[in-house]
C-alpha atoms as a PDB file:
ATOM      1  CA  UNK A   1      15.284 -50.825  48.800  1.00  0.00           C
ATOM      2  CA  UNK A   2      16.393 -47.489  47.727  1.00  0.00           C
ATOM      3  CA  UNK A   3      17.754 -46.607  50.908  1.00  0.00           C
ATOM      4  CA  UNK A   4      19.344 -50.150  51.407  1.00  0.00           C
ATOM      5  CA  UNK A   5      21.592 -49.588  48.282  1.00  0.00           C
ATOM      6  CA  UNK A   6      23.112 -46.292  50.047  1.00  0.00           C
ATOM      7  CA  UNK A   7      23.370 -47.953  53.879  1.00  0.00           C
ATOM      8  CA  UNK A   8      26.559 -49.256  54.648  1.00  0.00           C
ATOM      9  CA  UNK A   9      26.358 -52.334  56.202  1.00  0.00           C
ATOM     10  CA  UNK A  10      29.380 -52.216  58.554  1.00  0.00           C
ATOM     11  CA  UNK A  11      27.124 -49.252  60.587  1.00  0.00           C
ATOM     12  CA  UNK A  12      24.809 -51.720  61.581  1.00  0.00           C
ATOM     13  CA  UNK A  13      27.656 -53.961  62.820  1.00  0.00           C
ATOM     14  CA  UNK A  14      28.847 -50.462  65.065  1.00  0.00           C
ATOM     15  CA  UNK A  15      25.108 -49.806  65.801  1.00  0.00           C
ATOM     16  CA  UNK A  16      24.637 -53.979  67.229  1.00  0.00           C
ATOM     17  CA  UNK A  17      27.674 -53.131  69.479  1.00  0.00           C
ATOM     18  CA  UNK A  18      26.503 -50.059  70.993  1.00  0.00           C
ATOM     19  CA  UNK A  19      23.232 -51.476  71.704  1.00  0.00           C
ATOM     20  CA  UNK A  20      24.749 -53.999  73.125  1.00  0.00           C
ATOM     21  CA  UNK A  21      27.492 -52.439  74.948  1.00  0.00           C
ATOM     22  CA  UNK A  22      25.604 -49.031  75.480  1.00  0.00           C
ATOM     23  CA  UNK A  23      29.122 -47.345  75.805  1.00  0.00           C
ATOM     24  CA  UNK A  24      31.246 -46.197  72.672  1.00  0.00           C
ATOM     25  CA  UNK A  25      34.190 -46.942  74.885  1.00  0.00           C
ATOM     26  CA  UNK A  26      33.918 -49.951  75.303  1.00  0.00           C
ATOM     27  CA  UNK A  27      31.669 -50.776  71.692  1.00  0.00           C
ATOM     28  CA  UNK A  28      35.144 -49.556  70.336  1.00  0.00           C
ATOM     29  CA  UNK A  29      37.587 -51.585  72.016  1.00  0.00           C
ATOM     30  CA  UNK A  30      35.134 -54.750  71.088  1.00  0.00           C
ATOM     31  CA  UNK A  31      35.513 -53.644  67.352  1.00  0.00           C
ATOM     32  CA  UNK A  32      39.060 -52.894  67.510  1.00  0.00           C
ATOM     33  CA  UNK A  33      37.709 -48.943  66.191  1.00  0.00           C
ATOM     34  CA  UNK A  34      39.052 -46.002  67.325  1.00  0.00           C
ATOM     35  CA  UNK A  35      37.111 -43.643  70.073  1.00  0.00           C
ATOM     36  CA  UNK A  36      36.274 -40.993  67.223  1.00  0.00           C
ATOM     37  CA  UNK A  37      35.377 -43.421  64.222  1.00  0.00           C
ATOM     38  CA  UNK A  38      32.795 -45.550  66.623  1.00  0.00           C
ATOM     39  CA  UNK A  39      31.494 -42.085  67.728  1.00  0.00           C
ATOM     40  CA  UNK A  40      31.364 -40.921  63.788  1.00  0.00           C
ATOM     41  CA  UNK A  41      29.395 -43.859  62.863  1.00  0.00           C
ATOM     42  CA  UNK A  42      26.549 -43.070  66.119  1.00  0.00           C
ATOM     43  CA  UNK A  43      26.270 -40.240  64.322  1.00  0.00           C
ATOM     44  CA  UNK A  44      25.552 -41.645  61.190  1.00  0.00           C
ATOM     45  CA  UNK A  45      23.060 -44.003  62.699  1.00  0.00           C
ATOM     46  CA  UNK A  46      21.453 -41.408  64.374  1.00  0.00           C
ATOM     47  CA  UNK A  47      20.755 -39.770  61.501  1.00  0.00           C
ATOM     48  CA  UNK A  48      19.543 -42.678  59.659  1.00  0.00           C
ATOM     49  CA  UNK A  49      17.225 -44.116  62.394  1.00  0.00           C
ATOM     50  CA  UNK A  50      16.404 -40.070  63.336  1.00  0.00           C
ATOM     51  CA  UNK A  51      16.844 -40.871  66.445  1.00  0.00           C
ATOM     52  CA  UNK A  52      19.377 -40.129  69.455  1.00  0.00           C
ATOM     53  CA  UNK A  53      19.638 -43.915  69.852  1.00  0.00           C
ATOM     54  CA  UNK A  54      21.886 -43.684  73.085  1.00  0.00           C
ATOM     55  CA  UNK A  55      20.995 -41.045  75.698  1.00  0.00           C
ATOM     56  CA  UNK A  56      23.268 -39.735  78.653  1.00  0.00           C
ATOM     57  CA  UNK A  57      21.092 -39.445  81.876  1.00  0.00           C
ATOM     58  CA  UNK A  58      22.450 -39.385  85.233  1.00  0.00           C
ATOM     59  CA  UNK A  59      26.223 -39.571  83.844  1.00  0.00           C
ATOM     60  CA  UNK A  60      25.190 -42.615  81.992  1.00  0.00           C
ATOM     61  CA  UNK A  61      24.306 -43.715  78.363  1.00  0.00           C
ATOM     62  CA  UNK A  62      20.720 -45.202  77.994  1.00  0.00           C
ATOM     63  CA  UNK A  63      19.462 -46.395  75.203  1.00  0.00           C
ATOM     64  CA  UNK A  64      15.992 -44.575  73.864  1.00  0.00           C
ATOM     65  CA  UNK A  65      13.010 -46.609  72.800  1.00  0.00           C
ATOM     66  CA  UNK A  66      13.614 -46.877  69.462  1.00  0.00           C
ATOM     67  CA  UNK A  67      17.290 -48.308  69.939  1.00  0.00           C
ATOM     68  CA  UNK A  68      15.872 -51.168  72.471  1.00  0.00           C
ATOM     69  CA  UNK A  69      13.094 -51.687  69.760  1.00  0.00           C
ATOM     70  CA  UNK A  70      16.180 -52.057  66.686  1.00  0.00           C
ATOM     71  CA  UNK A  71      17.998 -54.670  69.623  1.00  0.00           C
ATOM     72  CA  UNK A  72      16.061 -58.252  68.467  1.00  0.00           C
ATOM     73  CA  UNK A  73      15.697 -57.295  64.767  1.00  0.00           C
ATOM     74  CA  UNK A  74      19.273 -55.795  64.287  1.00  0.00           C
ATOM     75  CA  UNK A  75      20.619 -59.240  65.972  1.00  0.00           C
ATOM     76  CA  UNK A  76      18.333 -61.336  63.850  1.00  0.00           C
ATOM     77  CA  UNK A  77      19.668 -59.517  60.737  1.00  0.00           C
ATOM     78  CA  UNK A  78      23.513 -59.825  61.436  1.00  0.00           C
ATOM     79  CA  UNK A  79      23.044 -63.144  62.333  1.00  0.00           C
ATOM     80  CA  UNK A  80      21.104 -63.956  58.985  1.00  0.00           C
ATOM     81  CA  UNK A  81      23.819 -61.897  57.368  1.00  0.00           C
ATOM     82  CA  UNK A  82      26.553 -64.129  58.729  1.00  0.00           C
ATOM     83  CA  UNK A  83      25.100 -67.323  57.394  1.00  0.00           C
ATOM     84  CA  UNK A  84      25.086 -66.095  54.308  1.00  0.00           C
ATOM     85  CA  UNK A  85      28.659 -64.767  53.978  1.00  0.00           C
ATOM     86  CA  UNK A  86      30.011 -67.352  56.035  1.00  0.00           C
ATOM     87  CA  UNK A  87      28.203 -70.559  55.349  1.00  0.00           C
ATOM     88  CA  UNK A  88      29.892 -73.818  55.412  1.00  0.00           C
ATOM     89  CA  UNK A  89      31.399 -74.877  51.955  1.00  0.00           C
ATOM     90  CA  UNK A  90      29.417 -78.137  50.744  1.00  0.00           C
ATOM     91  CA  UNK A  91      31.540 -81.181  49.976  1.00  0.00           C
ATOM     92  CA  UNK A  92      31.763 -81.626  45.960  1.00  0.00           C
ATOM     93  CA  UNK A  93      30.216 -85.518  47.029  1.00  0.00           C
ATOM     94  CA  UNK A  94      27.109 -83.503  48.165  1.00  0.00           C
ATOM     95  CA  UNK A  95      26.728 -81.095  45.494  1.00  0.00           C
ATOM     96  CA  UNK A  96      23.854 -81.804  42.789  1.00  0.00           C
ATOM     97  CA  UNK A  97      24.636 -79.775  39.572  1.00  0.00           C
ATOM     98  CA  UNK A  98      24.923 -80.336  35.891  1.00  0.00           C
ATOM     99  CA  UNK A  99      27.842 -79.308  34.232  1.00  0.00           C
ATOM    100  CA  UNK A 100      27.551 -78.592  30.054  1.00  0.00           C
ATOM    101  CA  UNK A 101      30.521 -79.010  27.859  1.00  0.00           C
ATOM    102  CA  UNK A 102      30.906 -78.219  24.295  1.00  0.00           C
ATOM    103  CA  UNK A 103      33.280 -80.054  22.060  1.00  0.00           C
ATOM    104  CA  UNK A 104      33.486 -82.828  18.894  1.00  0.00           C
ATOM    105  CA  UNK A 105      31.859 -85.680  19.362  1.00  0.00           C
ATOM    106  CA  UNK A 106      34.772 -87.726  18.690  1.00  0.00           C
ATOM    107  CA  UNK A 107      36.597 -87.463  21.103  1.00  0.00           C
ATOM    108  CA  UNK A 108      34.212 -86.256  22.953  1.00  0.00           C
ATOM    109  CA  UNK A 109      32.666 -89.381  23.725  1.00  0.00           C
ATOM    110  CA  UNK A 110      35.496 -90.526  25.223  1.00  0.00           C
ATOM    111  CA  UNK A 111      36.452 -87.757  27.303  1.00  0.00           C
ATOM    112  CA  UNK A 112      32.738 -87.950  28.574  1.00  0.00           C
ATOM    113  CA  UNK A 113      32.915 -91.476  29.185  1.00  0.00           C
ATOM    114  CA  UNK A 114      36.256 -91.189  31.197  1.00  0.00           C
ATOM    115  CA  UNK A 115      35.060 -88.001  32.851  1.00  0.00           C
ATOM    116  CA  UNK A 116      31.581 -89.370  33.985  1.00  0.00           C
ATOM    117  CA  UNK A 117      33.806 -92.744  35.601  1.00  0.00           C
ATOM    118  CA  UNK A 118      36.271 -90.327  37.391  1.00  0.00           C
ATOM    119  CA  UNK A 119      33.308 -87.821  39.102  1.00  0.00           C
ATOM    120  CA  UNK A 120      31.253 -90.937  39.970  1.00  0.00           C
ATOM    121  CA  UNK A 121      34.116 -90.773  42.363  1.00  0.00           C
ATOM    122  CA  UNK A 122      34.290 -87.394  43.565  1.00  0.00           C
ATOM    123  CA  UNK A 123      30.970 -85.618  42.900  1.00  0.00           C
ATOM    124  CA  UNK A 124      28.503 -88.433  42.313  1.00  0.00           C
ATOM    125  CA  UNK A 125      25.733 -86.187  41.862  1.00  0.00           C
ATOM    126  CA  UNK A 126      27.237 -83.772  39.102  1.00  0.00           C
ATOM    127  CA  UNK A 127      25.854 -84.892  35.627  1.00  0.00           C
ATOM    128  CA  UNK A 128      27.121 -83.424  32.208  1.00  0.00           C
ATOM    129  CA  UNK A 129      25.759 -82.362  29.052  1.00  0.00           C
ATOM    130  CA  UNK A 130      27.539 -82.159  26.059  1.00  0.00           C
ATOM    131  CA  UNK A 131      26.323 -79.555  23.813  1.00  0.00           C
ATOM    132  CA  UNK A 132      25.933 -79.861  19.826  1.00  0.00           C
ATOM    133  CA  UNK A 133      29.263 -79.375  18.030  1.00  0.00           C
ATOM    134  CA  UNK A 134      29.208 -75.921  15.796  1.00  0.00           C
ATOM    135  CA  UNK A 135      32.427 -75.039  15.682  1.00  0.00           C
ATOM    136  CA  UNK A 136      35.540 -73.293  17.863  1.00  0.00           C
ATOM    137  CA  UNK A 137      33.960 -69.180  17.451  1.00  0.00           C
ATOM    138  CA  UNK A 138      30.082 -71.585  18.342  1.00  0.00           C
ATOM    139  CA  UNK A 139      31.783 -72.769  21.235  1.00  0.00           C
ATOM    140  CA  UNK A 140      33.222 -69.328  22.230  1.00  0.00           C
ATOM    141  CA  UNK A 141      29.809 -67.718  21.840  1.00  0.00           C
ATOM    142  CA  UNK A 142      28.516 -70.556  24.347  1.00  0.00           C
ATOM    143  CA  UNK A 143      30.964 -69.818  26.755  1.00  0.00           C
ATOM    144  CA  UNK A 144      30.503 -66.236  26.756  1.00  0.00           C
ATOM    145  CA  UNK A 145      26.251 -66.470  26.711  1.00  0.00           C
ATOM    146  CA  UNK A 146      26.668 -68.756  29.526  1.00  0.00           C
ATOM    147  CA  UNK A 147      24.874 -71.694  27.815  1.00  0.00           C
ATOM    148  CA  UNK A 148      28.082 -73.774  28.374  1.00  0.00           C
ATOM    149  CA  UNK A 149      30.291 -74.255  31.199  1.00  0.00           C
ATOM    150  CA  UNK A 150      33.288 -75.788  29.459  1.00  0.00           C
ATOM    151  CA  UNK A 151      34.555 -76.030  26.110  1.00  0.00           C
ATOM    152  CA  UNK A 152      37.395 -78.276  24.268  1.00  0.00           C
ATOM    153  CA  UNK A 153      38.475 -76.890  20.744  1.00  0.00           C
ATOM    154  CA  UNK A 154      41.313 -75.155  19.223  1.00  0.00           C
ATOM    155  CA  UNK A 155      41.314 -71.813  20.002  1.00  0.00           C
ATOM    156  CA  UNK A 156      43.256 -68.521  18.986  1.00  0.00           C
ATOM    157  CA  UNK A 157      44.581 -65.738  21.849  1.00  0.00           C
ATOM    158  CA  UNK A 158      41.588 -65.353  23.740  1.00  0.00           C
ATOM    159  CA  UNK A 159      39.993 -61.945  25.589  1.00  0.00           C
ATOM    160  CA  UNK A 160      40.920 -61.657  29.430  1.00  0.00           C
ATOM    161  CA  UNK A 161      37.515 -62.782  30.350  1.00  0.00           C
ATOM    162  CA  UNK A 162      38.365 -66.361  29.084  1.00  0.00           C
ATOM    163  CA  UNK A 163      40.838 -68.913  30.260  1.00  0.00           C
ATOM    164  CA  UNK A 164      42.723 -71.094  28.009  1.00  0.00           C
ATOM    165  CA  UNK A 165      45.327 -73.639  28.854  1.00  0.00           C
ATOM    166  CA  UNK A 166      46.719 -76.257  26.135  1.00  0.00           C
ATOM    167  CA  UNK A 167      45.972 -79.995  26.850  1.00  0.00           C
ATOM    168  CA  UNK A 168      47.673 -81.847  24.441  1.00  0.00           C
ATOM    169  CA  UNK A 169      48.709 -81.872  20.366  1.00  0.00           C
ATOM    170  CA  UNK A 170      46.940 -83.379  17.501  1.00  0.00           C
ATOM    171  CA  UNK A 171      48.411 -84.918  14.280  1.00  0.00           C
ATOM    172  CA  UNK A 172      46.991 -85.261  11.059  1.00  0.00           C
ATOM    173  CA  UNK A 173      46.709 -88.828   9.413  1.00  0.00           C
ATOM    174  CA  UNK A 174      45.381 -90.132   6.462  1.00  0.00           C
ATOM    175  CA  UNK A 175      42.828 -93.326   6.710  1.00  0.00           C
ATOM    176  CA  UNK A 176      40.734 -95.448   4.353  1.00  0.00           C
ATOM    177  CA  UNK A 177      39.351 -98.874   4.667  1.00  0.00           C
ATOM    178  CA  UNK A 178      41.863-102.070   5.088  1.00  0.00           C
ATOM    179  CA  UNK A 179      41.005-103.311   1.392  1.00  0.00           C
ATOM    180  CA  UNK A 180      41.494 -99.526  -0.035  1.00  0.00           C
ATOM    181  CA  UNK A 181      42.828 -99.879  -3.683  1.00  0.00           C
ATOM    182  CA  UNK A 182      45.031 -96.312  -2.617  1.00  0.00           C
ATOM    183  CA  UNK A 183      46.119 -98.508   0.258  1.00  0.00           C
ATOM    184  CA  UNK A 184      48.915-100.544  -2.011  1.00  0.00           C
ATOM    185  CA  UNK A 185      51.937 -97.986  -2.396  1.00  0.00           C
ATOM    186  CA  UNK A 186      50.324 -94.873  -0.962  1.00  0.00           C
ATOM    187  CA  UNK A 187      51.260 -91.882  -2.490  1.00  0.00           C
ATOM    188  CA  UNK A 188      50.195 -88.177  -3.272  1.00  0.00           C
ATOM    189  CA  UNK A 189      48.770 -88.808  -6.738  1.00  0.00           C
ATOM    190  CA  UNK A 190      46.328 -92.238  -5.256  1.00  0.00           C
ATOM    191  CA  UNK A 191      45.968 -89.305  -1.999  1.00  0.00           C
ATOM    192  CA  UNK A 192      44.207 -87.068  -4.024  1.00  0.00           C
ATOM    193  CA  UNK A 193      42.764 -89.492  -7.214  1.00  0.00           C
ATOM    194  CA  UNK A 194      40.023 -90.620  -4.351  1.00  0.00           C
ATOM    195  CA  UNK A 195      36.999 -88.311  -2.750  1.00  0.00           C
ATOM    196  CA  UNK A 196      37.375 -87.376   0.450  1.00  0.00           C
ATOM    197  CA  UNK A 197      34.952 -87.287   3.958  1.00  0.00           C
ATOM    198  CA  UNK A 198      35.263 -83.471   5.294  1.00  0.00           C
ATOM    199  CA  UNK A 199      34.075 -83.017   8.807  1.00  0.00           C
ATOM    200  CA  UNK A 200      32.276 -79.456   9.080  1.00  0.00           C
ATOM    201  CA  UNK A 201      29.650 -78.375  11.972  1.00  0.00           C
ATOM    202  CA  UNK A 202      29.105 -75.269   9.388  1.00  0.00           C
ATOM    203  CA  UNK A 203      28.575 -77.596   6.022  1.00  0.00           C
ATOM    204  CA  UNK A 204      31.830 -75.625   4.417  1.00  0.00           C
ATOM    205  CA  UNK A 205      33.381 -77.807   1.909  1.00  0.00           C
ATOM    206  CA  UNK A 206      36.552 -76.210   2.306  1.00  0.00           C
ATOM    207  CA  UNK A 207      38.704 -76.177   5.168  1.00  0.00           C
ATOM    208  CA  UNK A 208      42.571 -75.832   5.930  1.00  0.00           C
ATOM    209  CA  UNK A 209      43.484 -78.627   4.052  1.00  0.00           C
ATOM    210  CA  UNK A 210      42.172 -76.830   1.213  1.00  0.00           C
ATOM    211  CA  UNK A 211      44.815 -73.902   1.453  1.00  0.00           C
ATOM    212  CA  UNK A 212      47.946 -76.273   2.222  1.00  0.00           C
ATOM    213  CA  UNK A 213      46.931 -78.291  -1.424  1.00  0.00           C
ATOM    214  CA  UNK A 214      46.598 -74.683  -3.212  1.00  0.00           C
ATOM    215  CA  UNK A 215      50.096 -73.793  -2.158  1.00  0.00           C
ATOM    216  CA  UNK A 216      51.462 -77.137  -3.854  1.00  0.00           C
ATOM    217  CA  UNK A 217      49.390 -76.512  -6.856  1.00  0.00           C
ATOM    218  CA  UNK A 218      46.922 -79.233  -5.749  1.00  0.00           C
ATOM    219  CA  UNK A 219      43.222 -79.753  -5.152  1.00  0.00           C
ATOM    220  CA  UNK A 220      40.974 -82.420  -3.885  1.00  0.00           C
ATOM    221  CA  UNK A 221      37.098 -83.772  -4.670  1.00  0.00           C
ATOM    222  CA  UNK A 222      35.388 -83.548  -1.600  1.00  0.00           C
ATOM    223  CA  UNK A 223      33.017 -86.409  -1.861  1.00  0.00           C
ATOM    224  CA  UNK A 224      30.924 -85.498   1.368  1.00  0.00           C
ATOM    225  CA  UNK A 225      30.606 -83.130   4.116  1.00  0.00           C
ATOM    226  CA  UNK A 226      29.277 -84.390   7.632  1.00  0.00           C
ATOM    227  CA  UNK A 227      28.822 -82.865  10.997  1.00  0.00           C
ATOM    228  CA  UNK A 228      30.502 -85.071  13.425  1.00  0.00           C
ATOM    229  CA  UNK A 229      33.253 -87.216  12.878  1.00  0.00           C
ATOM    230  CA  UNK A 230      31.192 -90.295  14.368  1.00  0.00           C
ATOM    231  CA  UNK A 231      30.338 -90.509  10.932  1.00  0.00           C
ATOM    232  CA  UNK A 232      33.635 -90.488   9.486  1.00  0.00           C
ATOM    233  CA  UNK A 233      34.460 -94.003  10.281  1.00  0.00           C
ATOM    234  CA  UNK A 234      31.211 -95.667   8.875  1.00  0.00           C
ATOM    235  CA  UNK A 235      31.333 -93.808   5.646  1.00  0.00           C
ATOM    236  CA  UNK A 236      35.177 -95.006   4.733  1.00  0.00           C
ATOM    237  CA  UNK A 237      34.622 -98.408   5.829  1.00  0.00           C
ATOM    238  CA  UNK A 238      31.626 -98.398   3.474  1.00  0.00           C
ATOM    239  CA  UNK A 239      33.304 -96.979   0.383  1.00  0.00           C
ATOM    240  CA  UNK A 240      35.967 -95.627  -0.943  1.00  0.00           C
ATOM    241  CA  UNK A 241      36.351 -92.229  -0.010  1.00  0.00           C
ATOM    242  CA  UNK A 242      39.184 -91.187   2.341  1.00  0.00           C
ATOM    243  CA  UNK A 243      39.803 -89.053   5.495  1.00  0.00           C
ATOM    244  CA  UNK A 244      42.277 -87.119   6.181  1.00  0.00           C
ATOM    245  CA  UNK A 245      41.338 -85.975  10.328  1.00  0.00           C
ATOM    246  CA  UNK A 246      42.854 -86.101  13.606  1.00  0.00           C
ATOM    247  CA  UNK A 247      43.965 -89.351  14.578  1.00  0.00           C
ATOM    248  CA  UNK A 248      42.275 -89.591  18.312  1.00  0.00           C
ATOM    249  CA  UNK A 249      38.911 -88.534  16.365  1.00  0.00           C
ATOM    250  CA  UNK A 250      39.365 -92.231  14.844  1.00  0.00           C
ATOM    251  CA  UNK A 251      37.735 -94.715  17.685  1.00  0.00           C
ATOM    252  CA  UNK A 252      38.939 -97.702  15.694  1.00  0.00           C
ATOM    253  CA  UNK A 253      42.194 -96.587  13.416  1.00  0.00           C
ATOM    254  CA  UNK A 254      43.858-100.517  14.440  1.00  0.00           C
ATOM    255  CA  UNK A 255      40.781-101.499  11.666  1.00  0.00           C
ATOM    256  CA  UNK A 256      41.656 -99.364   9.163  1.00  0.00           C
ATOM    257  CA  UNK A 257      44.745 -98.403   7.029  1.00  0.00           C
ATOM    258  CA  UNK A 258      46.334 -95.362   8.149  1.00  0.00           C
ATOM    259  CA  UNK A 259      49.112 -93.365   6.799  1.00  0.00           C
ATOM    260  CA  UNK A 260      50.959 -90.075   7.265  1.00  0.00           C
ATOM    261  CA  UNK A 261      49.824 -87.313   4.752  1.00  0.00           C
ATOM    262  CA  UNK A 262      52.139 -86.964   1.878  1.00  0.00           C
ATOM    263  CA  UNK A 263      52.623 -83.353   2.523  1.00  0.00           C
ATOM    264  CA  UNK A 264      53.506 -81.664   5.444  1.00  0.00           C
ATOM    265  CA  UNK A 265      49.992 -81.155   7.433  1.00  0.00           C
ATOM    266  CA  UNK A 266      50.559 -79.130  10.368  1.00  0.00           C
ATOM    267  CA  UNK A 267      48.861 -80.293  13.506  1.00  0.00           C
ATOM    268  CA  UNK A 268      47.334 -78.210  16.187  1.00  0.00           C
ATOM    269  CA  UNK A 269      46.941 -77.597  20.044  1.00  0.00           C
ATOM    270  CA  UNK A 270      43.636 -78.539  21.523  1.00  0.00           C
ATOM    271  CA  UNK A 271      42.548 -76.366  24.252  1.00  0.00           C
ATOM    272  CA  UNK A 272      40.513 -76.134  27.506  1.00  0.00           C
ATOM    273  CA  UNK A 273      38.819 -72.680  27.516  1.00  0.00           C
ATOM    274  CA  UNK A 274      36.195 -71.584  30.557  1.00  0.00           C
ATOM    275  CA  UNK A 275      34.921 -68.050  31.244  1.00  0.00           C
ATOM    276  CA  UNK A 276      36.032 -66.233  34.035  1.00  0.00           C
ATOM    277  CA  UNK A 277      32.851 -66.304  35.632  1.00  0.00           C
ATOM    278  CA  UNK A 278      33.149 -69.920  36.180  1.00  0.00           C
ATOM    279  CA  UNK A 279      36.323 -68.846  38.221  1.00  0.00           C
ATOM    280  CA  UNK A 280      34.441 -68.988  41.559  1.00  0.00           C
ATOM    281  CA  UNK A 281      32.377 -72.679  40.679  1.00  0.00           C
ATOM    282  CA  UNK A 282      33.372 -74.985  42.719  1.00  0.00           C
ATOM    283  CA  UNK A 283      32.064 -78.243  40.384  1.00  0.00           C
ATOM    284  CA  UNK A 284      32.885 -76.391  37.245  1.00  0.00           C
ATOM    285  CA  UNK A 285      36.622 -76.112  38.623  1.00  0.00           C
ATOM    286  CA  UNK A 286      36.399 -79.643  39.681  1.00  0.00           C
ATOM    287  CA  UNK A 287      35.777 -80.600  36.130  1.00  0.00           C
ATOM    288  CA  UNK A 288      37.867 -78.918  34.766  1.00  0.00           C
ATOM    289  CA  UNK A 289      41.077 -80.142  36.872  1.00  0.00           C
ATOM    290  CA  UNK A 290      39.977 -83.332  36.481  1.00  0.00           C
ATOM    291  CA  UNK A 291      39.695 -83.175  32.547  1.00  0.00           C
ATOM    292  CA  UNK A 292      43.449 -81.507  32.723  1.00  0.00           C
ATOM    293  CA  UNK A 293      44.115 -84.984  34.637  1.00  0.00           C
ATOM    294  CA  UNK A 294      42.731 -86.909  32.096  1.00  0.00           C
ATOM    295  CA  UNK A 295      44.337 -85.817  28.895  1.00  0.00           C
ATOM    296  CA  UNK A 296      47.566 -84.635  30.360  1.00  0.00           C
ATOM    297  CA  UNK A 297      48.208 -87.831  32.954  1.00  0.00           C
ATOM    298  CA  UNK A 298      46.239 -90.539  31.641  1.00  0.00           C
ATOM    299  CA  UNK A 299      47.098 -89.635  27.998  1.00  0.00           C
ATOM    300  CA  UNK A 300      43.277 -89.739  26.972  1.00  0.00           C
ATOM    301  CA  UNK A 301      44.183 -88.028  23.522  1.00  0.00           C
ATOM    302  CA  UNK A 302      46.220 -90.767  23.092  1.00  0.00           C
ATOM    303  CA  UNK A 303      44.390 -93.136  20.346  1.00  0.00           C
ATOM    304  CA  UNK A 304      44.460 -96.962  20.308  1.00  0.00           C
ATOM    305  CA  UNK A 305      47.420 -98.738  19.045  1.00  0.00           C
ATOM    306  CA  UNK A 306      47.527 -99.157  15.448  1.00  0.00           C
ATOM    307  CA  UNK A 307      50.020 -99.648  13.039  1.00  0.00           C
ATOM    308  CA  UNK A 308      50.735 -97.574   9.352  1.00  0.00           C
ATOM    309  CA  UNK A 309      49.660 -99.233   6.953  1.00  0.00           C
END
């Protein structure tokens, strides 16, 4: 093996057309190689193999018993070689591989459940996994470890190893239940007299809501902390704390009564990050084209229709 990490391969490529050929003349011409270089790299082999390899006797080149002995081998190797480099690209429809994304469960479910119908399609055999939710720098980690193939978050200026595109922009809104007492004249003071659901993979009570209130002189009770926003719905439809999230994270908002935050709440751009090592996946770039298709063409961040309360 030791000596296989210093060979150059492209000398037993010269060496297979000598043998072959058993003329440098002509072993050049078939390699499109200068007289000199094809002569140079004889050399080398000889040396190598510690051998003369080709002989001149009676004004012609012969080759020596070791070269005939390297002819069947050498042949079998190139050829083995060959398939390797050049082997026939499998069709994505043939391809059996699984796929792991890492992302919020909401929407995550729905991007799966889109995603899964569109690749039952095109690569019927490609299953996905979607990985617990921990947060965006969780999700980078994953990436980066190789544990997951693809993740969906909001994401700062990433390293040159990652790739990031931007696949759509998410708004803030306020929602309760229908019957909400804070539902009749919403307003900042009946915004902030109620507790409020806080989605947080980490547990933290406090997120950037928290610093957008301090800068009006404002704070809120967070009545409970959860770790997917599955739960968010459930929990305001059973009581009467309020959520102020993402409005595609809501998979029923028409059943609820929503409302724009009484302060300015900036949104954010969700993003499609990948290492660079994926670069070369075939399935993995599948995927991910096909996700761009579904939240850029198909609108998938798009939530249901519902109406402010």
């Amino acid at each position: 093996m030791a000596n296989l990490r210093s060979l150059d391969l492209n000398l037993l490529v010269v060496l297979h057309a000598l043998l072959d050929e058993q003329h440098v003349t002509r072993a050049a011409r078939r390699l499109a190689l200068s007289q000199p270089a094809t002569s140079n790299a004889l050399e080398r082999c000889r040396h190598i193999f510690n051998d003369p390899l080709l002989e001149r006797v009676a004004g012609e080149m012969r080759l020596t018993a070791k070269a005939r002995s390297l002819q069947e081998p050498l042949s079998q190797a190139l050829a083995a070689i060959s398939a390797v480099v050049e082997a026939p690209e499998i069709k994505l429809s043939q391809i059996r591989q699984t796929v792991r994304l890492v992302m919020a469960d909401q929407p995550g479910l729905t991007v799966i459940t889109s995603l899964l119908s569109r690749l039952n399609s095109s690569a019927p055999l490609v299953n996905l996994a979607l990985l617990p939710w921990h947060g965006s720098q969780d999700a980078l980690h994953r990436l980066e470890s190789g544990e997951a193939d693809i993740a969906i978050s909001t994401f700062s200026a990433l390293p040159p190893k990652f790739h990031r595109i931007t696949i759509g922009q998410q708004d803030y809104v306020v929602a309760m239940r229908a019957e909400h007492p804070a539902s009749q004249a919403f307003n900042m003071e009946k915004w902030l007299a109620w507790p409020h659901v806080v989605v947080s993979g980490k547990g933290s009570v406090r997120g950037s809501l928290e610093e957008i209130l301090a800068q009006q002189g404002q704070t809120r009770h967070v009545g409970a902390v959860v770790p997917s926003f599955t739960m968010v719905e459930p929990l305001i439809k059973a009581s009467d704390m309020i959520a102020t999230a993402p409005v595609n994270c809501l998979s029923a908002p028409e059943s609820l009564a929503i409302f724009d935050p009484p302060i300015k709440v900036p949104g954010f751009s969700l993003h499609l990050a990948w290492h660079t090592r994926r670069d070369g996946d075939p399935v993995v770039q599948h995927v991910i084209k096909t996700l761009q298709g579904l939240f850029r063409a198909e609108g998938i961040l798009q939530a249901p229709g519902y109406k402010h309360a």
